[in-house]
PDB file of N, CA and C in Angstrom:
ATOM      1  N   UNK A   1       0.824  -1.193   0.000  1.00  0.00           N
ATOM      2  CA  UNK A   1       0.000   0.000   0.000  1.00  0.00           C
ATOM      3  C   UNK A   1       0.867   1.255   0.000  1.00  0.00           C
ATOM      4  N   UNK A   2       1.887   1.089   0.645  1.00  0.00           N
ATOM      5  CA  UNK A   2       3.066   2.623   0.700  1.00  0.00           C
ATOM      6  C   UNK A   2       3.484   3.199  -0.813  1.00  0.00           C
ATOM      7  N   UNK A   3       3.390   2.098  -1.550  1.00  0.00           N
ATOM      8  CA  UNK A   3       3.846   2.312  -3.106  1.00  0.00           C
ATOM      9  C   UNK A   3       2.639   3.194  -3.789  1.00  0.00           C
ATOM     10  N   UNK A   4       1.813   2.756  -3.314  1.00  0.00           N
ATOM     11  CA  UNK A   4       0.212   3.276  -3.819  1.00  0.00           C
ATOM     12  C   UNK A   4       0.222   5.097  -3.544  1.00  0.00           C
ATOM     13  N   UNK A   5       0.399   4.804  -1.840  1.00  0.00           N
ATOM     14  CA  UNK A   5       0.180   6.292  -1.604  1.00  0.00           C
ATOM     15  C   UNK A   5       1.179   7.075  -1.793  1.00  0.00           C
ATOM     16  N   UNK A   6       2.318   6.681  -2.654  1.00  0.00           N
ATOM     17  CA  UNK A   6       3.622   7.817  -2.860  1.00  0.00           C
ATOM     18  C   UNK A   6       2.994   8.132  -4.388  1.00  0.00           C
ATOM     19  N   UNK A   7       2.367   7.414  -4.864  1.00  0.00           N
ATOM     20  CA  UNK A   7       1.607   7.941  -6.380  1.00  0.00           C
ATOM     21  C   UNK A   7       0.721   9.188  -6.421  1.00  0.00           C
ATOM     22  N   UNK A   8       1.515   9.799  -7.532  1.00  0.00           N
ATOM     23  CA  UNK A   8       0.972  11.223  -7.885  1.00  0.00           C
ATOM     24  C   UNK A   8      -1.208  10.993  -7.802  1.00  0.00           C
ATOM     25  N   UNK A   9      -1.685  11.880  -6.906  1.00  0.00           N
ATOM     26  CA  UNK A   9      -2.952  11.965  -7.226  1.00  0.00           C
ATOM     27  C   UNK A   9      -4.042  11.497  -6.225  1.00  0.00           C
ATOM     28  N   UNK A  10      -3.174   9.947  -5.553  1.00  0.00           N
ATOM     29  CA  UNK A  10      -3.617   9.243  -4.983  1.00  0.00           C
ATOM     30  C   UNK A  10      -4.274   9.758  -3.468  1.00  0.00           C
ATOM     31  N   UNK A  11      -3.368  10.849  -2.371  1.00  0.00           N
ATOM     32  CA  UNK A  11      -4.001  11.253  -1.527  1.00  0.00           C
ATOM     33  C   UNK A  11      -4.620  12.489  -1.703  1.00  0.00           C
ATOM     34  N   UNK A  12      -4.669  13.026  -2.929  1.00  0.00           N
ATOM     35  CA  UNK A  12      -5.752  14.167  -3.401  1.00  0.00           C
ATOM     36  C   UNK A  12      -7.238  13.509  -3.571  1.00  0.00           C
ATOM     37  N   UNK A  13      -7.225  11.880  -4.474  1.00  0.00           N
ATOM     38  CA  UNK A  13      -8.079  10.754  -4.660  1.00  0.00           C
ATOM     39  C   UNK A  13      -9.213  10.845  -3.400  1.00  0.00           C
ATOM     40  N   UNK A  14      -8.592  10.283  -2.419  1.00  0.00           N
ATOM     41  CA  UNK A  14      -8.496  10.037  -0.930  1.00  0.00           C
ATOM     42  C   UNK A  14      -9.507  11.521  -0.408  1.00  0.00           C
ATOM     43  N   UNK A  15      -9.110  12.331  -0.082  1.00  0.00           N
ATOM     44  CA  UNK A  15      -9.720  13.244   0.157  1.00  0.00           C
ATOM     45  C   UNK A  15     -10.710  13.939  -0.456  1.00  0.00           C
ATOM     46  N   UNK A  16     -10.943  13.874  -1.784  1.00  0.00           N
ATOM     47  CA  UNK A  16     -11.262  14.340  -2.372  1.00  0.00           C
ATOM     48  C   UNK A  16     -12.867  13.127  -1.874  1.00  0.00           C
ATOM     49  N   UNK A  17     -12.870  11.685  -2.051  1.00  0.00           N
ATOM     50  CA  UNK A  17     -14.153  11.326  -1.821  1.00  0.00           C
ATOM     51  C   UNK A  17     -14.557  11.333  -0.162  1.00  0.00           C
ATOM     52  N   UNK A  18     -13.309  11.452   0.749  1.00  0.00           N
ATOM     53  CA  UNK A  18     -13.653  11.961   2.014  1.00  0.00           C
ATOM     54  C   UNK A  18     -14.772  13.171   1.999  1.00  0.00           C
ATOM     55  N   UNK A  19     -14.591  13.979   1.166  1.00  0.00           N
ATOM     56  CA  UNK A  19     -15.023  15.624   0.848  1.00  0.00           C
ATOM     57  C   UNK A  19     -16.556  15.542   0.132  1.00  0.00           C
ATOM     58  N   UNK A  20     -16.414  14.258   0.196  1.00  0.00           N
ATOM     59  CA  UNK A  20     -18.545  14.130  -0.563  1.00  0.00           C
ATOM     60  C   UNK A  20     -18.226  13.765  -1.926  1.00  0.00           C
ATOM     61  N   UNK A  21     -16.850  13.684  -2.863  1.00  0.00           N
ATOM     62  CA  UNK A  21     -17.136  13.021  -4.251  1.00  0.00           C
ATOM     63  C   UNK A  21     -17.408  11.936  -4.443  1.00  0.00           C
ATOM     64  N   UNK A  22     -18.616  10.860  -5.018  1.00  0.00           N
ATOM     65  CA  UNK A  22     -18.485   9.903  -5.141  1.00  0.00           C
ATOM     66  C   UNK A  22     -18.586   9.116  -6.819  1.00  0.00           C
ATOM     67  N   UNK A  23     -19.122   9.849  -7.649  1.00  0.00           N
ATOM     68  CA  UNK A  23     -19.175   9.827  -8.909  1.00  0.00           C
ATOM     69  C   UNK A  23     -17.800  10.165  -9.740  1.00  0.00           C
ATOM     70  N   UNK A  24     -17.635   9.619 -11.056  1.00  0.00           N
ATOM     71  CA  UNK A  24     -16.318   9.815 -11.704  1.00  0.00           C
ATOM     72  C   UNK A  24     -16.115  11.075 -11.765  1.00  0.00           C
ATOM     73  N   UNK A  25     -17.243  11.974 -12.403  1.00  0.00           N
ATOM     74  CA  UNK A  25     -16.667  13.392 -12.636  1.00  0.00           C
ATOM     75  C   UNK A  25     -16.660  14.307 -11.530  1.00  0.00           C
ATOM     76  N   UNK A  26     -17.228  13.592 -10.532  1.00  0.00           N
ATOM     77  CA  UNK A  26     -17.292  14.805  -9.245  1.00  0.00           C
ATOM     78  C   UNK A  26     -15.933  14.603  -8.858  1.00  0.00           C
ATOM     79  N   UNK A  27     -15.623  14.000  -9.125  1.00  0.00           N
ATOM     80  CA  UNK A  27     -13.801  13.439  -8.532  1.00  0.00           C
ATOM     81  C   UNK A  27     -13.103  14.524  -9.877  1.00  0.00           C
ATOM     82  N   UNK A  28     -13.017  14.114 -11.259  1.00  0.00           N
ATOM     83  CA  UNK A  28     -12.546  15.235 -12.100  1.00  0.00           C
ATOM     84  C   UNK A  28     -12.593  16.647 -11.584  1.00  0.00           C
ATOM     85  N   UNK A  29     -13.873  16.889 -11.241  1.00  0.00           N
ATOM     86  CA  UNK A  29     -14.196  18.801 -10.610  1.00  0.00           C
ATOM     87  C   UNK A  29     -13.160  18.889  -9.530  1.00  0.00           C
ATOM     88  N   UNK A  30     -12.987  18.027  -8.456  1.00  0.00           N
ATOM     89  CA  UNK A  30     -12.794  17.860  -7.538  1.00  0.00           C
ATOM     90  C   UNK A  30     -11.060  18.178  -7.581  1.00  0.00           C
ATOM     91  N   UNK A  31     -10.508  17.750  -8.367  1.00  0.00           N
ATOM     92  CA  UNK A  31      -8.993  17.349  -8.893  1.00  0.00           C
ATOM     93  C   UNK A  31      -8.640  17.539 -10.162  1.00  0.00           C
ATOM     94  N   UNK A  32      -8.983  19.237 -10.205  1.00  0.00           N
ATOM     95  CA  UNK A  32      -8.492  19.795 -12.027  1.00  0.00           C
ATOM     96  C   UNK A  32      -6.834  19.803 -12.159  1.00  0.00           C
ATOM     97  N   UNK A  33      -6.963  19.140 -13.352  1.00  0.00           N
ATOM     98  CA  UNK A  33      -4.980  18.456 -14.115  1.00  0.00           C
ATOM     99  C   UNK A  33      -5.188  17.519 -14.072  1.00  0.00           C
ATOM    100  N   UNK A  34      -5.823  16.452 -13.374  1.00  0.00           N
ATOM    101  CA  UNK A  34      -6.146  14.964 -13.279  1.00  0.00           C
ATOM    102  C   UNK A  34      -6.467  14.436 -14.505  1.00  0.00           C
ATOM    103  N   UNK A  35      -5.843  13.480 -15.329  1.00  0.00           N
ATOM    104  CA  UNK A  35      -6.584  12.985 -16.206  1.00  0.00           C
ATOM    105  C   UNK A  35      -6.941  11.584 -15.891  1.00  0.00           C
ATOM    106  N   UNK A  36      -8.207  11.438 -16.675  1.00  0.00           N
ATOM    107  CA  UNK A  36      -9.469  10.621 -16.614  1.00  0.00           C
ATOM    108  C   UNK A  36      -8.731   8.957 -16.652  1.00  0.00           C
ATOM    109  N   UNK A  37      -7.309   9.103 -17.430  1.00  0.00           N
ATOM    110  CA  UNK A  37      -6.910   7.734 -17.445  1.00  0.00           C
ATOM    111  C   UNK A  37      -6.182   7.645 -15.902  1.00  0.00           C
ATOM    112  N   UNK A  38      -5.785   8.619 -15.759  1.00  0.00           N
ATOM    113  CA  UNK A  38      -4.959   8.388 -14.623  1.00  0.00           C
ATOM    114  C   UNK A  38      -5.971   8.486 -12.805  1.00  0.00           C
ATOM    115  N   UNK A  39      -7.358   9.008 -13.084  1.00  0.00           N
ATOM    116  CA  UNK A  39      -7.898   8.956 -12.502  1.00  0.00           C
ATOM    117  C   UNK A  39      -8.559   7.647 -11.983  1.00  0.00           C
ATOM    118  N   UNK A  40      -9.177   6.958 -13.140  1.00  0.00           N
ATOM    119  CA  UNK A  40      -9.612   5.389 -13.076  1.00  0.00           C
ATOM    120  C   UNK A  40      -8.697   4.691 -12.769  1.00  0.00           C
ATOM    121  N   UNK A  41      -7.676   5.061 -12.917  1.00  0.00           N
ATOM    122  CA  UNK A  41      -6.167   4.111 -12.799  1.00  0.00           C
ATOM    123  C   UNK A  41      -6.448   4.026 -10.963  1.00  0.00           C
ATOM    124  N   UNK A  42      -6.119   5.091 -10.543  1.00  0.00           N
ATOM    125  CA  UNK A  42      -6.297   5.844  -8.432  1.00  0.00           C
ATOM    126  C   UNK A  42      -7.350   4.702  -7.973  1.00  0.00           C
ATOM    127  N   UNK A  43      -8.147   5.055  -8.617  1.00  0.00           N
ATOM    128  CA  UNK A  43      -9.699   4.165  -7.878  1.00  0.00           C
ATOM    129  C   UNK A  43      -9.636   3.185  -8.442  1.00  0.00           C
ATOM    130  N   UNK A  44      -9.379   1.912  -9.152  1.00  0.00           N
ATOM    131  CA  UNK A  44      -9.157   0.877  -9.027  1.00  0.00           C
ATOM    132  C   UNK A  44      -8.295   0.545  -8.557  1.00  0.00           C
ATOM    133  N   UNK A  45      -6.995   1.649  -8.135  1.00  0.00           N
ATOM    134  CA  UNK A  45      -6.034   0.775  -7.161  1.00  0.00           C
ATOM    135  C   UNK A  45      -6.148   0.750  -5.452  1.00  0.00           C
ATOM    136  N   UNK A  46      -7.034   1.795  -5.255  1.00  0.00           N
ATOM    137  CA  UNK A  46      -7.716   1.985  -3.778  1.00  0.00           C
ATOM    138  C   UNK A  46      -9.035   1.245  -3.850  1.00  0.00           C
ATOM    139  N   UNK A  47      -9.120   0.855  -5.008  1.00  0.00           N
ATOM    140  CA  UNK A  47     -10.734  -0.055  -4.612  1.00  0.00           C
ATOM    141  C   UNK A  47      -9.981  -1.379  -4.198  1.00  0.00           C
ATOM    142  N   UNK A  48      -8.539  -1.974  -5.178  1.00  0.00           N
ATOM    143  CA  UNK A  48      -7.926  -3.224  -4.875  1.00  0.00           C
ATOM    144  C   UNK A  48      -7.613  -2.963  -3.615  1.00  0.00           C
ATOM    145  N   UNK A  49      -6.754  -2.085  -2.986  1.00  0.00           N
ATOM    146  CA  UNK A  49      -6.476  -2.233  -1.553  1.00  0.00           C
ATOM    147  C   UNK A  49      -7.421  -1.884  -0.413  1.00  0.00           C
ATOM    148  N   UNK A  50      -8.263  -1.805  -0.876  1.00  0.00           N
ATOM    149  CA  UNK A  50     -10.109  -2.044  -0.069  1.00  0.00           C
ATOM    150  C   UNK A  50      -9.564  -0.662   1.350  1.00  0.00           C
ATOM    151  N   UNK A  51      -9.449   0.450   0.120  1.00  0.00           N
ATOM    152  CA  UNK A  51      -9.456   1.705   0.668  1.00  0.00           C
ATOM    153  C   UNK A  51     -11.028   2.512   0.215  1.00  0.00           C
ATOM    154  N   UNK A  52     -11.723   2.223  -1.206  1.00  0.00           N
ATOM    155  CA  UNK A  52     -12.927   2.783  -1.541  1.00  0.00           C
ATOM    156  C   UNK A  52     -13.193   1.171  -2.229  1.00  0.00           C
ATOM    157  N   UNK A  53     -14.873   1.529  -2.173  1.00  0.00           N
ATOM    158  CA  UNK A  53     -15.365   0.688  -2.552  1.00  0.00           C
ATOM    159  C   UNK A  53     -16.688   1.133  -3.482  1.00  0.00           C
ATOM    160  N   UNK A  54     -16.220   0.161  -4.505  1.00  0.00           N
ATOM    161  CA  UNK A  54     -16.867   0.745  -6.132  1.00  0.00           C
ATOM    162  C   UNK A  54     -18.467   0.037  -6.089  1.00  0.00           C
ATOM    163  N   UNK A  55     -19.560   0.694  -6.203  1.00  0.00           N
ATOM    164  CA  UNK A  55     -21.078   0.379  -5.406  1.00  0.00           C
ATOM    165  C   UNK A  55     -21.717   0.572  -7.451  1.00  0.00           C
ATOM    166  N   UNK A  56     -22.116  -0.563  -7.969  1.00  0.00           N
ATOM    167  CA  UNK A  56     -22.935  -0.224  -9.715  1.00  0.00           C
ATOM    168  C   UNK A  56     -24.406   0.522  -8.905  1.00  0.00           C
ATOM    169  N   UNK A  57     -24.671   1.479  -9.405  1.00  0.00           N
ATOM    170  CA  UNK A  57     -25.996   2.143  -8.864  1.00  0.00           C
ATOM    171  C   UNK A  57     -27.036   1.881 -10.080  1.00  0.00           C
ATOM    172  N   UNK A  58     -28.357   1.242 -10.164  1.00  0.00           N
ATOM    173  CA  UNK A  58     -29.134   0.731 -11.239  1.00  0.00           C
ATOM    174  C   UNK A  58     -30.182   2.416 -10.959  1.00  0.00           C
ATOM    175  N   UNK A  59     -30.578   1.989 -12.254  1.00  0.00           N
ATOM    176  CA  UNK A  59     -31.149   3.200 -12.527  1.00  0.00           C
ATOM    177  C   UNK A  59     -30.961   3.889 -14.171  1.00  0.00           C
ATOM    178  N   UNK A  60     -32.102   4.828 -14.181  1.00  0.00           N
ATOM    179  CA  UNK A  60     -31.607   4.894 -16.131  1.00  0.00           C
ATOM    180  C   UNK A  60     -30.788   6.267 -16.086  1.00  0.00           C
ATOM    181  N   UNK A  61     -29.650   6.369 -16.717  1.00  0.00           N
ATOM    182  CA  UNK A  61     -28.823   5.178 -16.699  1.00  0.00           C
ATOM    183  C   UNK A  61     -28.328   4.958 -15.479  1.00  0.00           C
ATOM    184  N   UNK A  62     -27.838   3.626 -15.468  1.00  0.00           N
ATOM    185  CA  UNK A  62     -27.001   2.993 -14.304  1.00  0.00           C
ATOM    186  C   UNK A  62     -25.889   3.915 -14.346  1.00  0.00           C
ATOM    187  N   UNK A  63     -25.176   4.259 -13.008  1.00  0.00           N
ATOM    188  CA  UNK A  63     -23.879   4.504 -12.493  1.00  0.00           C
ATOM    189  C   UNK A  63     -22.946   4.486 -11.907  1.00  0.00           C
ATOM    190  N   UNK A  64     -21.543   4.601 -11.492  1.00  0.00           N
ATOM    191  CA  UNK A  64     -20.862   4.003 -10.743  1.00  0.00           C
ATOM    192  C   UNK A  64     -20.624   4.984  -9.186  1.00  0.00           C
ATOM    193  N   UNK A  65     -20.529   4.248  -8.449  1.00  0.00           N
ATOM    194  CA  UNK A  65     -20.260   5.635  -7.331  1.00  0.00           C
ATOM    195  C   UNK A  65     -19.408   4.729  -5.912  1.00  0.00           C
ATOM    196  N   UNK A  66     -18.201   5.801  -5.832  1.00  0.00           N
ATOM    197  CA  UNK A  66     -17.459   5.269  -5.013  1.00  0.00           C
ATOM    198  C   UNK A  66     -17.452   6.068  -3.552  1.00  0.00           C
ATOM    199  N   UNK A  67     -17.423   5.120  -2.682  1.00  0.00           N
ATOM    200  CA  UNK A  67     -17.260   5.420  -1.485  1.00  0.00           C
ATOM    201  C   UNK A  67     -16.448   4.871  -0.222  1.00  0.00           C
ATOM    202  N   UNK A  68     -15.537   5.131   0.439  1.00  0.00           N
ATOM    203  CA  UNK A  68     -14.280   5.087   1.263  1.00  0.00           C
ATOM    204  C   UNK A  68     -14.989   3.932   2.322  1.00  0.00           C
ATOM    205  N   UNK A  69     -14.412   2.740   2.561  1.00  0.00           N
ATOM    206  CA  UNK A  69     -14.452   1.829   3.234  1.00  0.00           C
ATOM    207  C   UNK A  69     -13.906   2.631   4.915  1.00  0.00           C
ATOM    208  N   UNK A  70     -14.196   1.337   5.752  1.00  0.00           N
ATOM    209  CA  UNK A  70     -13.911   1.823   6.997  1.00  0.00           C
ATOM    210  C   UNK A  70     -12.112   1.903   7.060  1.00  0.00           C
ATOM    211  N   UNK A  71     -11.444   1.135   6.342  1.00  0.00           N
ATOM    212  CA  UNK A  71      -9.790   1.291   6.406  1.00  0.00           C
ATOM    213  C   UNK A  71      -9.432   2.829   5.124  1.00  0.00           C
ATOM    214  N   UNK A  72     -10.502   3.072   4.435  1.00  0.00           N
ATOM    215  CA  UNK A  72     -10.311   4.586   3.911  1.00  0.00           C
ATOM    216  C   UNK A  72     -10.476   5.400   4.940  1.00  0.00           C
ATOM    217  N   UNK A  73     -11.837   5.487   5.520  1.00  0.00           N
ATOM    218  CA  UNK A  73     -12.292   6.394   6.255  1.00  0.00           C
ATOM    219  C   UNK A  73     -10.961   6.595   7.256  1.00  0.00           C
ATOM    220  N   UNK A  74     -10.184   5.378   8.297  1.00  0.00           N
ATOM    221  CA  UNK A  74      -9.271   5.943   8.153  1.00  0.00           C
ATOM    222  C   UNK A  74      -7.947   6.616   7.881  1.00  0.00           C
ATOM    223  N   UNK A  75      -7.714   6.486   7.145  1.00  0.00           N
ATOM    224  CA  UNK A  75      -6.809   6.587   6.149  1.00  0.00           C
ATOM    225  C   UNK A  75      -6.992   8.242   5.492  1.00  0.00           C
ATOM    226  N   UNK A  76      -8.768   8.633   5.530  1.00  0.00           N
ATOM    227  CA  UNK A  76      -8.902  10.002   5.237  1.00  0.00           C
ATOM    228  C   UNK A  76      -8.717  10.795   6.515  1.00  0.00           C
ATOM    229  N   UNK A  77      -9.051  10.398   7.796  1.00  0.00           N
ATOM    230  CA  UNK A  77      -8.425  11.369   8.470  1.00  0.00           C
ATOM    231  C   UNK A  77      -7.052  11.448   8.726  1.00  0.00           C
ATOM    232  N   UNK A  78      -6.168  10.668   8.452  1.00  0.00           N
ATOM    233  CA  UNK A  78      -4.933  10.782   8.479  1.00  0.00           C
ATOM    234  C   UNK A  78      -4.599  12.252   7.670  1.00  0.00           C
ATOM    235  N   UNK A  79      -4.963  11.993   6.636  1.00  0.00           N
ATOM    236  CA  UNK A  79      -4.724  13.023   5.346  1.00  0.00           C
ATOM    237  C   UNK A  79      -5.169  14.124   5.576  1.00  0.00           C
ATOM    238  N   UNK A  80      -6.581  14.476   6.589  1.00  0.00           N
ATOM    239  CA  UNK A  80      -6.683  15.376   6.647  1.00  0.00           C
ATOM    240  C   UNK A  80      -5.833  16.498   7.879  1.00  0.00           C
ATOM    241  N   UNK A  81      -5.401  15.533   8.534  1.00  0.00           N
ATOM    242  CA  UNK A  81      -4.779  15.990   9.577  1.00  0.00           C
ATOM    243  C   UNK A  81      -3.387  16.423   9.263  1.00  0.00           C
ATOM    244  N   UNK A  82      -2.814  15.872   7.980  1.00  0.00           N
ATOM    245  CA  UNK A  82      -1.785  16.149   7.524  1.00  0.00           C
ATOM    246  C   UNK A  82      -1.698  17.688   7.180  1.00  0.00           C
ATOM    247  N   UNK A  83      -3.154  17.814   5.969  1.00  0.00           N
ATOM    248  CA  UNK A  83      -3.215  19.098   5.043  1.00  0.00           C
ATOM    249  C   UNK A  83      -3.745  20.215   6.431  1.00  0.00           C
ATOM    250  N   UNK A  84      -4.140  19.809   7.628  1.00  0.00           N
ATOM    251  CA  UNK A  84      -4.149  20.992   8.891  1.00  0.00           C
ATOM    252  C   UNK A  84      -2.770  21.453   9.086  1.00  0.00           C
ATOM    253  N   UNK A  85      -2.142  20.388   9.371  1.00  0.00           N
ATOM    254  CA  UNK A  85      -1.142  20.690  10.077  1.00  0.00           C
ATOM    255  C   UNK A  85       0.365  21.483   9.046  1.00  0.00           C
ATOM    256  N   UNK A  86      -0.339  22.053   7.972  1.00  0.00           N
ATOM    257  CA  UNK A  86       0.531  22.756   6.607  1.00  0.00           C
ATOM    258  C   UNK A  86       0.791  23.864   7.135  1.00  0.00           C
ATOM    259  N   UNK A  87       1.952  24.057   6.891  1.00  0.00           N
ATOM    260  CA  UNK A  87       2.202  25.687   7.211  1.00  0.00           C
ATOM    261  C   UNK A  87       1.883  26.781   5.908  1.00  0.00           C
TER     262      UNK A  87
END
């Protein structure tokens, strides 16, 4: 997992669905420069290390929507306590 979180994007990722994003593009708004490949890339590698967890929502149309497991959740206050403690 340490390899994961030294990746560009990944604890912006992190916070960013801490912060209420749970849809693909609310994460894009969320994290402008991000690109979309490199974005899907973040969340399937925090969905593999069962940091968020990817929920198919039915409905017309169906959609995807991610939301931070209990080892995200903490894992997001870590992060946030980090970006407090910024000078």
């Amino acid at each position: 997992m340490a390899s994961l979180l030294e990746r560009r994007w990944t604890l912006a990722t992190i916070y960013a669905c801490a912060s209420g994003a749970v849809r693909f593009n609310e994460f894009r708004q969320s994290l402008p420069g991000v690109s979309p490949t490199t974005l899907s890339e973040r969340l399937e590698q925090l969905e593999a290390e069962s940091i968020v967890e990817r929920r198919l929502v039915p409905g017309r149309p169906p959609h995807t929507e991610y939301v931070l497991t209990r080892r995200g959740k903490r894992l997001a206050r870590a992060v946030a306590g980090l970006l407090e403690n910024q000078v």
